[in-house]
PDB file of N, CA and C in Angstrom:
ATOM      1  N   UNK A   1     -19.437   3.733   7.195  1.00  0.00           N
ATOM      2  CA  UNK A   1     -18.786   3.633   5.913  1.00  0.00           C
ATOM      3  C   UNK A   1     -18.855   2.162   5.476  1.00  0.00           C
ATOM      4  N   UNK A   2     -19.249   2.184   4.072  1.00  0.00           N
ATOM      5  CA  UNK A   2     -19.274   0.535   3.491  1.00  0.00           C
ATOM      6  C   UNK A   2     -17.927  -0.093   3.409  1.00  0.00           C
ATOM      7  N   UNK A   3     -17.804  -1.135   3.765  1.00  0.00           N
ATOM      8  CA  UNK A   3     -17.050  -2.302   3.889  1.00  0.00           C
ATOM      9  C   UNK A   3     -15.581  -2.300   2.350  1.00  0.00           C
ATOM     10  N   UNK A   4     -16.803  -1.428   1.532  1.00  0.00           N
ATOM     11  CA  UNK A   4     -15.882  -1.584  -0.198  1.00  0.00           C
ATOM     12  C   UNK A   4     -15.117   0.138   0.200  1.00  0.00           C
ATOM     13  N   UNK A   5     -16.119   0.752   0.902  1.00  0.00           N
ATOM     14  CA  UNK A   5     -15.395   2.440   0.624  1.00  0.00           C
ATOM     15  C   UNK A   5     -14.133   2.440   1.780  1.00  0.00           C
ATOM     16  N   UNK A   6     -14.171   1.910   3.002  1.00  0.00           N
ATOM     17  CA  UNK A   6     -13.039   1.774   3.578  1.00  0.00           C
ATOM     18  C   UNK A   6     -11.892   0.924   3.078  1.00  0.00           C
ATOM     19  N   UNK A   7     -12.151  -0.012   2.145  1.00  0.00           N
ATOM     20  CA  UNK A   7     -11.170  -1.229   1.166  1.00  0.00           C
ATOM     21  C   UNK A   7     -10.249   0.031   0.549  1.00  0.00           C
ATOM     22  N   UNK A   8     -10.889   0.935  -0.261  1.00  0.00           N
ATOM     23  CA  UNK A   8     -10.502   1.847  -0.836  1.00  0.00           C
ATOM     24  C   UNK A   8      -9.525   2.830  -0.329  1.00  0.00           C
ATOM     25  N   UNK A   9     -10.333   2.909   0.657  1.00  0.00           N
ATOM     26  CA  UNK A   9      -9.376   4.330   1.576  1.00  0.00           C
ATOM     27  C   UNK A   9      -7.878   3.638   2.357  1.00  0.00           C
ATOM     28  N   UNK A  10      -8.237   2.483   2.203  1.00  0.00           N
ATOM     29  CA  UNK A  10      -6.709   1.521   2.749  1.00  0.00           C
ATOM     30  C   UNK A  10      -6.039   1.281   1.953  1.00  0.00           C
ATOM     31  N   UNK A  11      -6.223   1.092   0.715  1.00  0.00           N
ATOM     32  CA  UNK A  11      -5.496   0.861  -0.580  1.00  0.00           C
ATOM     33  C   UNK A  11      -4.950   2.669  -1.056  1.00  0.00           C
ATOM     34  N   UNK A  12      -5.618   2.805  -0.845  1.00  0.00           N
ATOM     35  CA  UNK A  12      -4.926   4.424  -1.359  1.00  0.00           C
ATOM     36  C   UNK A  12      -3.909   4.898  -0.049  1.00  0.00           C
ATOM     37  N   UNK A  13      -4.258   4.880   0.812  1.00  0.00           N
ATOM     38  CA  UNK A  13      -3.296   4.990   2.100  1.00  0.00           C
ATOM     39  C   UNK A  13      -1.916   4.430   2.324  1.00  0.00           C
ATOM     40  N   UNK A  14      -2.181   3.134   2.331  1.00  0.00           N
ATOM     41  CA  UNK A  14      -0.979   1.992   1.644  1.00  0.00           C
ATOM     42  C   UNK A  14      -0.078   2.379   0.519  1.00  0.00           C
ATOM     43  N   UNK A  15      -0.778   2.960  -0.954  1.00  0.00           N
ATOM     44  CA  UNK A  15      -0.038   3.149  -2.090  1.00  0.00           C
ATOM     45  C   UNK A  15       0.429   4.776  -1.653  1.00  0.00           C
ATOM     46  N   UNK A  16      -0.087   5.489  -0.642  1.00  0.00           N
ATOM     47  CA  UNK A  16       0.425   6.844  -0.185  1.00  0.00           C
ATOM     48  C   UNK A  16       1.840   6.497   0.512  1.00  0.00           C
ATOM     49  N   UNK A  17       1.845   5.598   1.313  1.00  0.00           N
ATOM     50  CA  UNK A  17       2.657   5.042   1.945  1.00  0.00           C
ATOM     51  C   UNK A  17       3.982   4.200   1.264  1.00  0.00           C
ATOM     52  N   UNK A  18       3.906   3.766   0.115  1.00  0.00           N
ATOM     53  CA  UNK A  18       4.676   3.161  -1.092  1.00  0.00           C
ATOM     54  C   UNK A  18       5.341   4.423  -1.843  1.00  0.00           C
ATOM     55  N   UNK A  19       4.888   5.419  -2.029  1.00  0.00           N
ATOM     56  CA  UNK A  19       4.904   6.505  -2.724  1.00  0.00           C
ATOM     57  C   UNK A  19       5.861   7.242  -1.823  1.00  0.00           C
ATOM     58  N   UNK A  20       5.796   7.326  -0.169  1.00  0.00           N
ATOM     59  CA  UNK A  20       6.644   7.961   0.097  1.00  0.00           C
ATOM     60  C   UNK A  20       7.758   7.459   0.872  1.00  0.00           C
ATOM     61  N   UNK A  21       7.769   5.665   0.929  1.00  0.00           N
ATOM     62  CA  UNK A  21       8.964   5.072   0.755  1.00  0.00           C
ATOM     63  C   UNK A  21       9.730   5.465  -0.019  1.00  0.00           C
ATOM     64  N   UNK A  22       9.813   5.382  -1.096  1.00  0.00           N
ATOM     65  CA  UNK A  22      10.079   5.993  -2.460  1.00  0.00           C
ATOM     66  C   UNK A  22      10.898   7.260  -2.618  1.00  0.00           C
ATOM     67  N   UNK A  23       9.684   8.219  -2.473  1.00  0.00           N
ATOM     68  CA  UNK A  23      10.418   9.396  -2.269  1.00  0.00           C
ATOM     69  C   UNK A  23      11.582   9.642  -0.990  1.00  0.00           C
ATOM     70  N   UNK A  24      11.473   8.636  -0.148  1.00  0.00           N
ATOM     71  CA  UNK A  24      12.647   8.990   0.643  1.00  0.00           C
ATOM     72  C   UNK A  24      13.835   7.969   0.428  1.00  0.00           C
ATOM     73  N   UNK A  25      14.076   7.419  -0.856  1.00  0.00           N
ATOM     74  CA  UNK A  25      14.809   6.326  -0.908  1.00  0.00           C
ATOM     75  C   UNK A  25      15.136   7.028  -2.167  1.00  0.00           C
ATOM     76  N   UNK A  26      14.682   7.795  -2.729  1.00  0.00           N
ATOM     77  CA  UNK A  26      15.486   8.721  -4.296  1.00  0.00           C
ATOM     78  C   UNK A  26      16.434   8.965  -4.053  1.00  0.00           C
ATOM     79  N   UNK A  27      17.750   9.059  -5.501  1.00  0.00           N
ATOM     80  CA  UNK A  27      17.183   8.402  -6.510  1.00  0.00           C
ATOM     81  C   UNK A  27      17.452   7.247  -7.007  1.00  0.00           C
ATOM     82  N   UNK A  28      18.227   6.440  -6.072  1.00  0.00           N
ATOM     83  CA  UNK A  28      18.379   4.999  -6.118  1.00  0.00           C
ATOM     84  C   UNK A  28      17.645   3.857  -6.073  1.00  0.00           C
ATOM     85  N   UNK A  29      16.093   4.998  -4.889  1.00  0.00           N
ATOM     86  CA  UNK A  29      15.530   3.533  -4.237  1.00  0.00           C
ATOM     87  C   UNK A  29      16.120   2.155  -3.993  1.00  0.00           C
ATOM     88  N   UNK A  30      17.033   2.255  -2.753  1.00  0.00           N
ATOM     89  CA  UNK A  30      17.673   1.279  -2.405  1.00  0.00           C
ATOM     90  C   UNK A  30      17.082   1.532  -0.983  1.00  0.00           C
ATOM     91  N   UNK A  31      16.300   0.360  -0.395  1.00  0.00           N
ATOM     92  CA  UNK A  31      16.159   0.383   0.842  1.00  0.00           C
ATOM     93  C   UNK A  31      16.177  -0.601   1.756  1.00  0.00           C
ATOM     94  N   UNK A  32      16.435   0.361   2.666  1.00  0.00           N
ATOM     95  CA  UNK A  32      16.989  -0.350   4.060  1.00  0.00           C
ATOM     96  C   UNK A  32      16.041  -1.706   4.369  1.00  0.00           C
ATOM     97  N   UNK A  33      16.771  -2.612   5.125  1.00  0.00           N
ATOM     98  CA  UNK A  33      15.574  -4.061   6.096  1.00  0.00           C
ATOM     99  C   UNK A  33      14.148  -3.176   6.527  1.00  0.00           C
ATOM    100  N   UNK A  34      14.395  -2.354   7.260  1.00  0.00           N
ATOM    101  CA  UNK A  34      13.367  -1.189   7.697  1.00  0.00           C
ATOM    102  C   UNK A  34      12.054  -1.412   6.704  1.00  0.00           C
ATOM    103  N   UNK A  35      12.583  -0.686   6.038  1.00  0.00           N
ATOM    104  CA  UNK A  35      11.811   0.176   4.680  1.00  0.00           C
ATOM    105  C   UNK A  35      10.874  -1.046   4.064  1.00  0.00           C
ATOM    106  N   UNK A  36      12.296  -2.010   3.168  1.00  0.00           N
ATOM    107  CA  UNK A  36      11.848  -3.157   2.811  1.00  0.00           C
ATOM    108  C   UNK A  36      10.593  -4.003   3.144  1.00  0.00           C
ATOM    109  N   UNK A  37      10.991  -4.008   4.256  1.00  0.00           N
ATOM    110  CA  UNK A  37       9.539  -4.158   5.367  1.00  0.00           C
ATOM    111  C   UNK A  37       8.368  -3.871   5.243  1.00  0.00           C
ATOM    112  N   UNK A  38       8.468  -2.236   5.565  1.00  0.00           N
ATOM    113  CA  UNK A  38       7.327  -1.371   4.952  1.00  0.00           C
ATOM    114  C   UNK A  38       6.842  -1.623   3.987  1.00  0.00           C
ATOM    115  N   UNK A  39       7.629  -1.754   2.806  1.00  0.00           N
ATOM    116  CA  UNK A  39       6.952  -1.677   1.577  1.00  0.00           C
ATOM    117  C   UNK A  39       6.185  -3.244   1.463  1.00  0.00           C
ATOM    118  N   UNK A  40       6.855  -4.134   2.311  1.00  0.00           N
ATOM    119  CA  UNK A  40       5.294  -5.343   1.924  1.00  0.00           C
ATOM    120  C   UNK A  40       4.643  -5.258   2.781  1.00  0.00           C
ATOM    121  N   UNK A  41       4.638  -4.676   3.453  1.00  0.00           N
ATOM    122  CA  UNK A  41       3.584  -4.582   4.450  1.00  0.00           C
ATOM    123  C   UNK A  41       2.384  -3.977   3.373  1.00  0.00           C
ATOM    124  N   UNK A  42       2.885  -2.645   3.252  1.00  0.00           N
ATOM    125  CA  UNK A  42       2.078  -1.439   2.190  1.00  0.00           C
ATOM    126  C   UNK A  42       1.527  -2.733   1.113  1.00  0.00           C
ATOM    127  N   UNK A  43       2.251  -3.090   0.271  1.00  0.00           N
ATOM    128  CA  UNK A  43       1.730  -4.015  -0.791  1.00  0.00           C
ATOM    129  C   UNK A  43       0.622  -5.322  -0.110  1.00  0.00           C
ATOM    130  N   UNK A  44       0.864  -5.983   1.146  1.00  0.00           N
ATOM    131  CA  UNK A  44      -0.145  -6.709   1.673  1.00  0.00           C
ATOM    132  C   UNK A  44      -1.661  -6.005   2.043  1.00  0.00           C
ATOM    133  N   UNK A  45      -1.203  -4.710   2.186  1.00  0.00           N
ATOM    134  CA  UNK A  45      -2.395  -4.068   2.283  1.00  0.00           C
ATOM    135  C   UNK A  45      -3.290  -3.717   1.006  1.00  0.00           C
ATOM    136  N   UNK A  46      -2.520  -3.480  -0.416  1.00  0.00           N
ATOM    137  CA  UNK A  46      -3.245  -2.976  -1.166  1.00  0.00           C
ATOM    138  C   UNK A  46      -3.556  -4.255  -1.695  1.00  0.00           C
ATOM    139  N   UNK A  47      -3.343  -5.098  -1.301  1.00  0.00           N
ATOM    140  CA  UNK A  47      -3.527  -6.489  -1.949  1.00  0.00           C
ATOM    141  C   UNK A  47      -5.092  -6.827  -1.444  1.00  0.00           C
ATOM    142  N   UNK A  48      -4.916  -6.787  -0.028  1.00  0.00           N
ATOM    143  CA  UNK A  48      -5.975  -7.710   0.850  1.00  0.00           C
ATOM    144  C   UNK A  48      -7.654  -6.503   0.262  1.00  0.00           C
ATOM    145  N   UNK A  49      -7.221  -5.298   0.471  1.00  0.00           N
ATOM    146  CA  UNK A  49      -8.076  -3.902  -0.066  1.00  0.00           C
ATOM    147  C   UNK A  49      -8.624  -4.132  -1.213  1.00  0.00           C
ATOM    148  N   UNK A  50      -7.411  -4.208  -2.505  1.00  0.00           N
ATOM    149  CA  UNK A  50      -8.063  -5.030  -4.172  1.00  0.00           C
ATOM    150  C   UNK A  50      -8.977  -6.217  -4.150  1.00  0.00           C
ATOM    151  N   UNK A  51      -8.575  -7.584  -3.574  1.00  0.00           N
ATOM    152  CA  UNK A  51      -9.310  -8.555  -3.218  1.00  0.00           C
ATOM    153  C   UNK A  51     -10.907  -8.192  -2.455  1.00  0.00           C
ATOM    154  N   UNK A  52     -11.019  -7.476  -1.372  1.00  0.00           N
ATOM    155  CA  UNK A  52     -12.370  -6.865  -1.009  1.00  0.00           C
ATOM    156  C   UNK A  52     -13.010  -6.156  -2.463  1.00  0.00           C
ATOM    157  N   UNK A  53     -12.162  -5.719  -3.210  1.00  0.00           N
ATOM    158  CA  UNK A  53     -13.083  -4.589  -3.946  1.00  0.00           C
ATOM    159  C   UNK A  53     -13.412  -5.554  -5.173  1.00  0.00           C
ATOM    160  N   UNK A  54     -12.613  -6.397  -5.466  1.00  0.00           N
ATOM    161  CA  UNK A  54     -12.910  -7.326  -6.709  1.00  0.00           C
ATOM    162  C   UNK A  54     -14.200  -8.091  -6.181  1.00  0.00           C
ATOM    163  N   UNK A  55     -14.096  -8.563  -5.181  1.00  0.00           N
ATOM    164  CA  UNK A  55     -15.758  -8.793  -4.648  1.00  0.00           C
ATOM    165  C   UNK A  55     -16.657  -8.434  -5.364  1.00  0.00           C
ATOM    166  N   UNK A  56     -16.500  -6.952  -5.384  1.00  0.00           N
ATOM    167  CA  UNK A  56     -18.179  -6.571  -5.973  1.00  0.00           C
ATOM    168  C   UNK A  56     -18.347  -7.201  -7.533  1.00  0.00           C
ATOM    169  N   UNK A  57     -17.566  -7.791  -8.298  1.00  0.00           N
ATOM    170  CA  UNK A  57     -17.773  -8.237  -9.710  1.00  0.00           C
ATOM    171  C   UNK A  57     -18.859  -8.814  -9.594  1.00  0.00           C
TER     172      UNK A  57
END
């Protein structure tokens, strides 16, 4: 698998992963140190994933 199609499949995985922070934090989305966590983790990932894919410009 190319280097850009796995970027992809981590960024969508990550924002799968954001998505169901989320859904388990409705309908306040108030979350825990835990979670919090998670979710930059998730966002460092779709970050580092976007940056690979902006490459190809």
């Amino acid at each position: 698998m190319s280097e850009e199609t796995n970027a992809l499949f981590k960024a969508l995985s990550a924002l799968e992963d954001i998505r169901e922070l989320l859904r388990q934090s409705a309908p306040k989305h108030k979350l825990d140190p835990e979670q919090k966590k998670a979710l930059v983790e998730a966002i460092e990932k779709v970050n580092s994933s976007v940056g690979v894919l902006e490459g190809l410009k």
